[in-house]
Protein backbone atom coordinates (compact mmCIF):
# COMPACT_ATOMS: atom_id res chain seq x y z
CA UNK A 1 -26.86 37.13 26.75
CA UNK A 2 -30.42 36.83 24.83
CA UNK A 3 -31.13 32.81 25.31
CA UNK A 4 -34.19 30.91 23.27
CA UNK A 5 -36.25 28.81 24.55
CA UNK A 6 -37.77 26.18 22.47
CA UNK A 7 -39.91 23.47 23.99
CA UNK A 8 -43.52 21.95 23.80
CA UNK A 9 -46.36 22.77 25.45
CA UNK A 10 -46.85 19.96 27.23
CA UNK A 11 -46.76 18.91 31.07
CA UNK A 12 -43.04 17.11 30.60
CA UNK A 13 -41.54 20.56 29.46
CA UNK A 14 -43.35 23.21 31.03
CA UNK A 15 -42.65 23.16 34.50
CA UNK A 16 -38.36 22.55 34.08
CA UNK A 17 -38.46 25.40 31.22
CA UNK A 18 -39.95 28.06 33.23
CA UNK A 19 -37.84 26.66 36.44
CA UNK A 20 -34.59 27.43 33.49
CA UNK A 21 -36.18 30.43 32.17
CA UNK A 22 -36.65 31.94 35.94
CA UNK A 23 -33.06 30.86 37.02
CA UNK A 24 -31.46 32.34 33.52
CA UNK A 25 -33.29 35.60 33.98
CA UNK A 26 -32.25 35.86 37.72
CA UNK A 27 -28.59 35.27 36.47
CA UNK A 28 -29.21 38.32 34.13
CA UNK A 29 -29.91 36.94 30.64
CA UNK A 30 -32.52 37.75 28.64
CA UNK A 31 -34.53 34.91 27.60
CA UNK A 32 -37.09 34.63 25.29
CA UNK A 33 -40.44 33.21 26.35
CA UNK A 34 -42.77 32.72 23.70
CA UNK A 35 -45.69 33.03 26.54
CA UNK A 36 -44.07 36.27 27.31
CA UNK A 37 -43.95 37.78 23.56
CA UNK A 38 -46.13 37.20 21.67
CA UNK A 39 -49.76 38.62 21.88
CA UNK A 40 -52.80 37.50 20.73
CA UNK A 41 -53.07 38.66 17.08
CA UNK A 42 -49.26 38.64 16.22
CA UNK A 43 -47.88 36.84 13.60
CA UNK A 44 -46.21 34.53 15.63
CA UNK A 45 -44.18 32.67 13.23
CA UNK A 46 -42.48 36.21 12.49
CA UNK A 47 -42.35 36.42 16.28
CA UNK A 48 -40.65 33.47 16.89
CA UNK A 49 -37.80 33.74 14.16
CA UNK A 50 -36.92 37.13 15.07
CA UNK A 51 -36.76 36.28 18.32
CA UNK A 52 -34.23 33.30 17.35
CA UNK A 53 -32.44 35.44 15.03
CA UNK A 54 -32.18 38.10 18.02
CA UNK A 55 -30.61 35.61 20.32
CA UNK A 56 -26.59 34.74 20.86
CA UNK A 57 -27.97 31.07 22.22
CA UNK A 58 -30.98 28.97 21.23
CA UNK A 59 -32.01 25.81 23.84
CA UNK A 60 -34.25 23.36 22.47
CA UNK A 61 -35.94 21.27 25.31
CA UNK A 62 -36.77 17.26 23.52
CA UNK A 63 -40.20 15.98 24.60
CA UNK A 64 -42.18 13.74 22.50
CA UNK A 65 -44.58 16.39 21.87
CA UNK A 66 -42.13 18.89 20.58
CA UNK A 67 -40.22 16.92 18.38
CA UNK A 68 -43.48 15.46 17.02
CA UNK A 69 -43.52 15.77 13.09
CA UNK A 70 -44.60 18.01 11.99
CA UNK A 71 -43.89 20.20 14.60
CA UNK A 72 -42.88 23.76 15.63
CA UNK A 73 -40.00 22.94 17.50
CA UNK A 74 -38.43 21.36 14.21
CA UNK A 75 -39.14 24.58 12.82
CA UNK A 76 -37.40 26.54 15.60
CA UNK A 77 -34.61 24.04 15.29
CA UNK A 78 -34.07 24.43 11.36
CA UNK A 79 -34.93 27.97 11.66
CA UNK A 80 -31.92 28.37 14.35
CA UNK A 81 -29.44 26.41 12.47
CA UNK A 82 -29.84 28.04 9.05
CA UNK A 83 -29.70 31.42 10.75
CA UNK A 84 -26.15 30.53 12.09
CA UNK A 85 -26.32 30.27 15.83
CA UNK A 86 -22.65 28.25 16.68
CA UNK A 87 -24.78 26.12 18.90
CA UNK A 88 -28.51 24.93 19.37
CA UNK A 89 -28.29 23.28 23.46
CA UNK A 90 -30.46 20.31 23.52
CA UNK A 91 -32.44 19.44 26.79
CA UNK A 92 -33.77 15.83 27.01
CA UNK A 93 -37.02 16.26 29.46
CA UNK A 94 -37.91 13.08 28.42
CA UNK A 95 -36.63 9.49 28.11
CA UNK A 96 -34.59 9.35 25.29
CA UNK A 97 -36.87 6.54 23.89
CA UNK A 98 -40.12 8.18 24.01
CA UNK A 99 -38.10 11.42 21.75
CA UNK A 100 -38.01 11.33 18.18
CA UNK A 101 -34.78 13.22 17.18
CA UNK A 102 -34.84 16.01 14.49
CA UNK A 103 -32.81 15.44 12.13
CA UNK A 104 -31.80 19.03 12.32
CA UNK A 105 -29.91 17.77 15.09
CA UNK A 106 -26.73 15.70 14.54
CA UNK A 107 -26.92 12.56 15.46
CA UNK A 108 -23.10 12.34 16.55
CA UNK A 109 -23.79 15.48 18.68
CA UNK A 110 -27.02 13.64 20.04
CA UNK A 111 -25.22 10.55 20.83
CA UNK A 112 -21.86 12.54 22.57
CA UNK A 113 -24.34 13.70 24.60
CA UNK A 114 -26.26 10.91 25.95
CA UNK A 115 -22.88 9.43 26.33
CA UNK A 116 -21.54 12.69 28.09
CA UNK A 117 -24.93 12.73 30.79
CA UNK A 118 -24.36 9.14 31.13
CA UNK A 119 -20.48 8.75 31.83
CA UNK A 120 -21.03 11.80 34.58
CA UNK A 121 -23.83 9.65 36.16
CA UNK A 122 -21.69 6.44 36.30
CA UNK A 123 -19.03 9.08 37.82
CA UNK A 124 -21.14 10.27 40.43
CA UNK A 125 -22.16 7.03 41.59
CA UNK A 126 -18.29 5.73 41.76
CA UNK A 127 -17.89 8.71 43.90
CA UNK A 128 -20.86 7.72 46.24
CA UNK A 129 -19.58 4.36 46.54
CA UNK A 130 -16.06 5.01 47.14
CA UNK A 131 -17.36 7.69 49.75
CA UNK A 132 -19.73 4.94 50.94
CA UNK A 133 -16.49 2.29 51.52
CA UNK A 134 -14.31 5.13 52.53
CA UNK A 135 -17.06 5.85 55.38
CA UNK A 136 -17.60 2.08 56.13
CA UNK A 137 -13.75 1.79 56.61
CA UNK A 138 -13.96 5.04 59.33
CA UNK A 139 -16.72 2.34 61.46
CA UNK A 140 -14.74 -0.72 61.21
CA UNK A 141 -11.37 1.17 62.59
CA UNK A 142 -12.97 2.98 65.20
């Protein structure tokens, strides 16, 4: 699968999109770097929507400096979106406060998933309590 990466060039969304991009790659996708296309003197902007037009999935990593406006993450955003792709995967790499949504980006979807990343915490720490009273139970019968 050819995957997208959007994201700012900033110290929130450098080091977890390379960490992606190296762990996508070793699972065998093809991922689009745009520090690994394009060369000094390219048109980039051609670069970059060819290389979202070439790809089946497009993830778009939310930093305040990439969804600053105006921005070229927008861009790569809109630019995804109007070319079709079923699904632009948002990455918050940043608190949610601090991120200035595109409106490119549904608001509903935006909200499911906050909600979504927010019911599996709440899940996951159920689980480590229950675990933790389960385990405290064990001691007090022994």
């Amino acid at each position: 699968m050819k995957i997208f990466l959007s994201y700012g060039h900033d110290n929130a969304s450098e080091a977890i999109v390379l960490r992606i991009k190296t762990d996508l790659a070793y699972l065998g996708h093809e991922v689009w770097l745009d520090r690994e296309r394009i060369e000094f003197g390219d048109d980039w902007r051609r670069e970059v929507t060819e290389g979202i037009i070439e790809s089946d999935q497009v993830l778009a990593f939310l930093s305040e400096h990439s969804t600053r406006d105006p921005g070229v993450c927008r861009d790569e955003i809109a630019i995804a979106l109007g070319a079709g792709k079923a699904y632009v995967f948002t990455i918050l790499v940043q608190p949610e406060v601090d991120v200035s949504l595109p409106i490119s980006v549904s608001q509903d979807k935006y909200n499911k998933e906050i909600e979504d990343a927010k019911s599996r915490k709440l899940r996951e720490l159920e689980e480590r309590d229950i675990k933790l009273k389960l385990s405290q139970e064990d001691r007090r019968l022994q």
